[in-house]
Protein backbone atom coordinates (compact mmCIF):
# COMPACT_ATOMS: atom_id res chain seq x y z
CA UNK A 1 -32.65 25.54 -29.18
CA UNK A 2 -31.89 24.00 -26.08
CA UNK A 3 -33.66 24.55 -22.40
CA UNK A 4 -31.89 26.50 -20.08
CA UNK A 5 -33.91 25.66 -17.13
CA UNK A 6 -33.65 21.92 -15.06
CA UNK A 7 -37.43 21.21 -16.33
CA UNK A 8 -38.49 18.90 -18.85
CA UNK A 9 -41.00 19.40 -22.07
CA UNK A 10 -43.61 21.72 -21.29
CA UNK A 11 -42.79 22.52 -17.72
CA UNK A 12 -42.85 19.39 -16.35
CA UNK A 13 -40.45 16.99 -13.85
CA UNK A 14 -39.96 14.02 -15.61
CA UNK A 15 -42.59 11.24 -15.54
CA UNK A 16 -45.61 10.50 -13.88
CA UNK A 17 -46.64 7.39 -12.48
CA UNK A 18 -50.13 5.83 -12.67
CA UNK A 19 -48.90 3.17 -9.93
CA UNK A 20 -47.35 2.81 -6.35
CA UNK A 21 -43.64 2.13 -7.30
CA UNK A 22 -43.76 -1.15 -4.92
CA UNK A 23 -46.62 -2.38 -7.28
CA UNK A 24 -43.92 -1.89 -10.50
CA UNK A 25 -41.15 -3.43 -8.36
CA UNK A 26 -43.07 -6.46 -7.50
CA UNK A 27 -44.32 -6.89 -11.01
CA UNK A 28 -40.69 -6.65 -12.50
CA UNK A 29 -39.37 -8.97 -9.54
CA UNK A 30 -41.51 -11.56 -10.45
CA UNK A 31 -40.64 -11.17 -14.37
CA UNK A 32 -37.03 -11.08 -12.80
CA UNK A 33 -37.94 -14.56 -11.18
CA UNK A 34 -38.25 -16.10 -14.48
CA UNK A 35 -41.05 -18.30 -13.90
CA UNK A 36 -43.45 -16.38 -16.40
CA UNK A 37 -43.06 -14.64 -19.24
CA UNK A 38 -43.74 -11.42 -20.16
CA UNK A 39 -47.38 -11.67 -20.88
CA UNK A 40 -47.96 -13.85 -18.15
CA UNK A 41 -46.70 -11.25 -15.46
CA UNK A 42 -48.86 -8.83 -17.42
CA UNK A 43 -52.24 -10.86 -17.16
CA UNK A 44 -51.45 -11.77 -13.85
CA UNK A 45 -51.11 -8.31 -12.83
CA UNK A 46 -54.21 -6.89 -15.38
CA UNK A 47 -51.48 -4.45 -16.93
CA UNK A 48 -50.07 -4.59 -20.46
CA UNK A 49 -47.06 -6.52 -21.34
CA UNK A 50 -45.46 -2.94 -22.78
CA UNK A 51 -46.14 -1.70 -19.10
CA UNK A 52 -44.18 -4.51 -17.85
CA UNK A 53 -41.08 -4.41 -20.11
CA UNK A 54 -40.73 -0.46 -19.43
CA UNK A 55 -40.65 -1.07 -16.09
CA UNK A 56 -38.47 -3.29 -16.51
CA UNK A 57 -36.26 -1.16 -18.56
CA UNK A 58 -36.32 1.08 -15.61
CA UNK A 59 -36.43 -0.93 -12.65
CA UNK A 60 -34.29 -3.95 -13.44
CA UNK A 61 -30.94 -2.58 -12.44
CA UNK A 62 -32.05 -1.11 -9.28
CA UNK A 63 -33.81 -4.34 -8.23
CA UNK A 64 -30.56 -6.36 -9.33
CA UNK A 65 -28.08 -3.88 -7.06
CA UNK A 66 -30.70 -4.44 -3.85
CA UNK A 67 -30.90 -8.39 -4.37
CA UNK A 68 -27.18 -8.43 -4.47
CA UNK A 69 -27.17 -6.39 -1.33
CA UNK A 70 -28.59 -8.59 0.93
């Protein structure tokens, strides 16, 4: 059975986000810079290292295309 409607599970948009999105695009930027690793941005930042590589599942691209940009 399929939904008919634009919403997602349960009535809701899509997700929600516990943080600013400047806050996840500086935190993948600086994974991006490839100084630290993974775990390192996350300690830095007092978030987990999962946190860090779904943002950076979502955010990469996007913060590749506006570095190429300028």
């Amino acid at each position: 059975m399929q939904n008919s409607n634009n919403q997602g599970r349960k009535g809701r948009l899509g997700p929600q986000f516990q943080y600013e999105q400047s806050f996840m695009d500086k935190v993948v930027a600086d994974y991006m810079a490839g100084d630290q690793s993974m775990s390192q941005v996350a300690a830095r930042y007092r978030i987990t290292k999962t946190q860090v590589a779904y943002w950076y599942s979502l955010f990469s691209s996007e913060l590749r295309q506006t570095t190429l940009e300028k």
